[in-house]
Protein backbone atom coordinates (compact mmCIF):
# COMPACT_ATOMS: atom_id res chain seq x y z
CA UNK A 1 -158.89 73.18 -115.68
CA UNK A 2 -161.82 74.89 -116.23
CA UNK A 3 -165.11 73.18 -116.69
CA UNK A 4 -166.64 76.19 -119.00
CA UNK A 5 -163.65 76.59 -120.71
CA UNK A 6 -163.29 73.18 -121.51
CA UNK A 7 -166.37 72.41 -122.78
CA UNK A 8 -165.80 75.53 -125.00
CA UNK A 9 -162.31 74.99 -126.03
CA UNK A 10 -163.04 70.84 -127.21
CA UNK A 11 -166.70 71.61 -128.42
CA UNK A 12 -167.53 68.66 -126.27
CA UNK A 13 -171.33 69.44 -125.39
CA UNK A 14 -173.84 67.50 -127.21
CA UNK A 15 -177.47 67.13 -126.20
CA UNK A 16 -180.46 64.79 -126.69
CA UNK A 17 -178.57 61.76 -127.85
CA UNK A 18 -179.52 57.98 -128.35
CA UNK A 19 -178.01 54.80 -127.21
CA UNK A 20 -179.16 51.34 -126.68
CA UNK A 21 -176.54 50.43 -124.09
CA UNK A 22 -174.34 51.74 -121.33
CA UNK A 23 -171.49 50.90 -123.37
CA UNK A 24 -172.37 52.91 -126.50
CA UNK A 25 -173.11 55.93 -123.46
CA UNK A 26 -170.12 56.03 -122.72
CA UNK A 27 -168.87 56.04 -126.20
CA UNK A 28 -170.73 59.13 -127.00
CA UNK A 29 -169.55 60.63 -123.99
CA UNK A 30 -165.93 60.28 -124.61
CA UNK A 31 -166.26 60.84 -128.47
CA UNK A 32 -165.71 64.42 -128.27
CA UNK A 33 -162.68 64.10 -126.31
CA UNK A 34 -161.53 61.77 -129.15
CA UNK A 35 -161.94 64.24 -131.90
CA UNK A 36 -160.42 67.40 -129.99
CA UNK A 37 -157.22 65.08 -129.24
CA UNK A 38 -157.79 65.61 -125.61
CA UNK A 39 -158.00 61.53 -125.45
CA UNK A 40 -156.52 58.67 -127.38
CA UNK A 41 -159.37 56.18 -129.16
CA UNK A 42 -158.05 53.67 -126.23
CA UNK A 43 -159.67 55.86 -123.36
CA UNK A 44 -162.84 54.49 -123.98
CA UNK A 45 -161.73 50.89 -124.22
CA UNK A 46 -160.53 51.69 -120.83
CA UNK A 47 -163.45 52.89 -119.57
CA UNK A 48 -164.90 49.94 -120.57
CA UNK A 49 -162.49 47.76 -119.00
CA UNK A 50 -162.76 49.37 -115.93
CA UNK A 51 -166.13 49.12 -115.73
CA UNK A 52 -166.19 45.10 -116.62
CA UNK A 53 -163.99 44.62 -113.50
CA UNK A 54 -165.00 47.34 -111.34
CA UNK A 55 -168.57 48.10 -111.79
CA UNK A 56 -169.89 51.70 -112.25
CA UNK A 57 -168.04 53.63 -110.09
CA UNK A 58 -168.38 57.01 -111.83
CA UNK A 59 -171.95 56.93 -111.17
CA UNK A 60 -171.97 59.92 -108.82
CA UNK A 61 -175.57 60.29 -108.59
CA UNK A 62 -179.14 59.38 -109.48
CA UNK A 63 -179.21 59.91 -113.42
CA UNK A 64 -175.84 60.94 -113.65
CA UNK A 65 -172.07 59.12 -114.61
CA UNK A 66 -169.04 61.16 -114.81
CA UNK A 67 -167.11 58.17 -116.71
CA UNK A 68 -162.92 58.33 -117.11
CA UNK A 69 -160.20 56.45 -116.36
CA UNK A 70 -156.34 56.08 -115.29
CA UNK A 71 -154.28 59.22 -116.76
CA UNK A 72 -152.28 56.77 -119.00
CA UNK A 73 -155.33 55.57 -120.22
CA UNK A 74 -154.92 58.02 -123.20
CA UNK A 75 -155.48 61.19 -121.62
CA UNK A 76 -153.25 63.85 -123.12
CA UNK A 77 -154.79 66.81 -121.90
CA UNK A 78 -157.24 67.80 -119.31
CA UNK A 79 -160.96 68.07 -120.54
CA UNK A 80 -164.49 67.67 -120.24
CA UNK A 81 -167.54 66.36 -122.37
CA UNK A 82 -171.20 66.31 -121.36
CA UNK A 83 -174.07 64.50 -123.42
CA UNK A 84 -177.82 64.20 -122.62
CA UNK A 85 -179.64 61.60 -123.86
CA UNK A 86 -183.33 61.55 -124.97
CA UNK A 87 -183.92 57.98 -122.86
CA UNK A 88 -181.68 56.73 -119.82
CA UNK A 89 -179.86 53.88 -120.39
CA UNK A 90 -178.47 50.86 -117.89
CA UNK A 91 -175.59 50.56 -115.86
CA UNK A 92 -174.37 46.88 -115.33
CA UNK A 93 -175.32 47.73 -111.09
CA UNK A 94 -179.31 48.71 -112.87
CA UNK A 95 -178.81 52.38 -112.25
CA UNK A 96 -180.19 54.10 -114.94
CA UNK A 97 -177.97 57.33 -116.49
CA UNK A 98 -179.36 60.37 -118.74
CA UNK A 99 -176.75 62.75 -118.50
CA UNK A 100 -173.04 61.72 -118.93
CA UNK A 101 -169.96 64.28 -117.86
CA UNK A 102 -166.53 62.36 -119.16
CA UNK A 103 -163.42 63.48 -117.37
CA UNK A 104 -160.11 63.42 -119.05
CA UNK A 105 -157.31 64.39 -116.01
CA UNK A 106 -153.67 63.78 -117.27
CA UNK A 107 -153.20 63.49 -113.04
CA UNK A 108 -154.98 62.53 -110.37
CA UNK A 109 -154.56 65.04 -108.44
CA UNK A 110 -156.48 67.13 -111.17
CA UNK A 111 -159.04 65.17 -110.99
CA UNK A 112 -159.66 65.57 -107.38
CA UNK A 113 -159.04 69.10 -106.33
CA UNK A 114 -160.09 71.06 -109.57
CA UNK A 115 -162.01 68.20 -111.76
CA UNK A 116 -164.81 66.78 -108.31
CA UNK A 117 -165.38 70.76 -107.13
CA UNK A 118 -166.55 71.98 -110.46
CA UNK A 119 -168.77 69.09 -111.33
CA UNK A 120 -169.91 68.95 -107.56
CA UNK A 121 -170.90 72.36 -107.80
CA UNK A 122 -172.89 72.08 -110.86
CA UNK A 123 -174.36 68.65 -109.86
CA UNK A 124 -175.14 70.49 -106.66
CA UNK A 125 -177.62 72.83 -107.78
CA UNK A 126 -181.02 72.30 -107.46
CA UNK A 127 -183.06 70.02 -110.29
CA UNK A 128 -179.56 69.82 -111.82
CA UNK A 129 -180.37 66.86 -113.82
CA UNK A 130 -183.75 67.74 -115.10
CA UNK A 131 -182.44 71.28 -115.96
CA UNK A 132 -179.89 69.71 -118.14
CA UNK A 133 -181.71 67.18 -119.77
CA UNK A 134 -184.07 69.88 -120.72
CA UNK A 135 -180.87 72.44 -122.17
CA UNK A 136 -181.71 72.77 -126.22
CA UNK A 137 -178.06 73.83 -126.72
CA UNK A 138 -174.71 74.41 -125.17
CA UNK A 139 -175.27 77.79 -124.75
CA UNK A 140 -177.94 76.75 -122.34
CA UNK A 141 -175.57 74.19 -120.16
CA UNK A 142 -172.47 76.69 -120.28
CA UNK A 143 -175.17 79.54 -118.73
CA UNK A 144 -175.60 76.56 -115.90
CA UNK A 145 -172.25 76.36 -115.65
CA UNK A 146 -171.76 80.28 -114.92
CA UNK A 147 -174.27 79.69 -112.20
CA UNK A 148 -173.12 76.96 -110.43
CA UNK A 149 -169.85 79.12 -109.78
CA UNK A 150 -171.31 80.73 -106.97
CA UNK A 151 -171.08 77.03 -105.26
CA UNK A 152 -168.93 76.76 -101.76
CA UNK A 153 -167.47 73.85 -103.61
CA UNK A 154 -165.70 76.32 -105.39
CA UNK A 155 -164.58 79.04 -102.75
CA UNK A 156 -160.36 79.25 -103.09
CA UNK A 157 -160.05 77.09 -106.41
CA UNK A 158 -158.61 79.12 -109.50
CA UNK A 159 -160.38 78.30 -112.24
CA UNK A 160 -159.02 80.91 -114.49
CA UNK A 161 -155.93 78.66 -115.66
């Protein structure tokens, strides 16, 4: 699964969004995913759920969530979706989120060897958040993307398939 390719292939980037809550964040997050059939409408509910009784665990760094759930969630094909939003909004723990990267792995071990090093790597890279927030279009976040594969994260993982 690759992250360019993905992003490309569901037309799952969208940038300078608005939501009132965490919830509808997440919505707007998984929405592409949705409409390119890479996730069932009961992914986000899921998501949700998860959240209720786990807290926000896909918050993987200051100003950034990467939220997804279970495989049989919904997932029926491996995918990614990033949305910016113009204001952050709040995570039930107070953390406050801007940029959004949902994850749709039909297995977990997708999810941890080729899913983490790719988003890792572009996470990585220095004022990652600020440079995407300030991305006018997805050409702009798929050029970070072709940067951020010069990232040790990624040294021995084939992203070609």
């Amino acid at each position: 699964m690759n992250l360019k390719q993905a992003f490309i292939d569901n037309d799952s980037i969208r940038l300078g969004l608005s939501a009132e809550s965490w919830q509808e964040a997440v919505k707007l997050s998984v929405d592409p995913l949705i409409e390119s059939g890479a996730v069932l409408e009961e992914y986000y509910q899921a998501i949700i759920d998860s959240t209720e009784e786990y807290g926000p665990y896909y918050i993987l760094m200051p100003g950034m969530a990467m939220p997804h759930a279970r495989p049989e969630a919904g997932v029926q094909r491996d995918a990614f979706s990033l949305i910016t939003l113009t204001n952050p909004v709040v995570f039930p723990d107070g953390k406050e989120v801007q940029v959004l990267l949902a994850l749709a792995a039909t297995s977990s071990d997708i999810h941890t060897t080729v899913a983490i090093p790719q988003i890792i790597a572009l996470f990585d890279m220095e004022n990652s958040i600020d440079r995407l927030l300030a991305c006018q279009s997805s050409e702009d976040v798929l050029a970070l993307v072709e940067e951020s594969k010069n990232s040790p994260y990624l040294e021995g993982l084939d992203l070609e398939s």
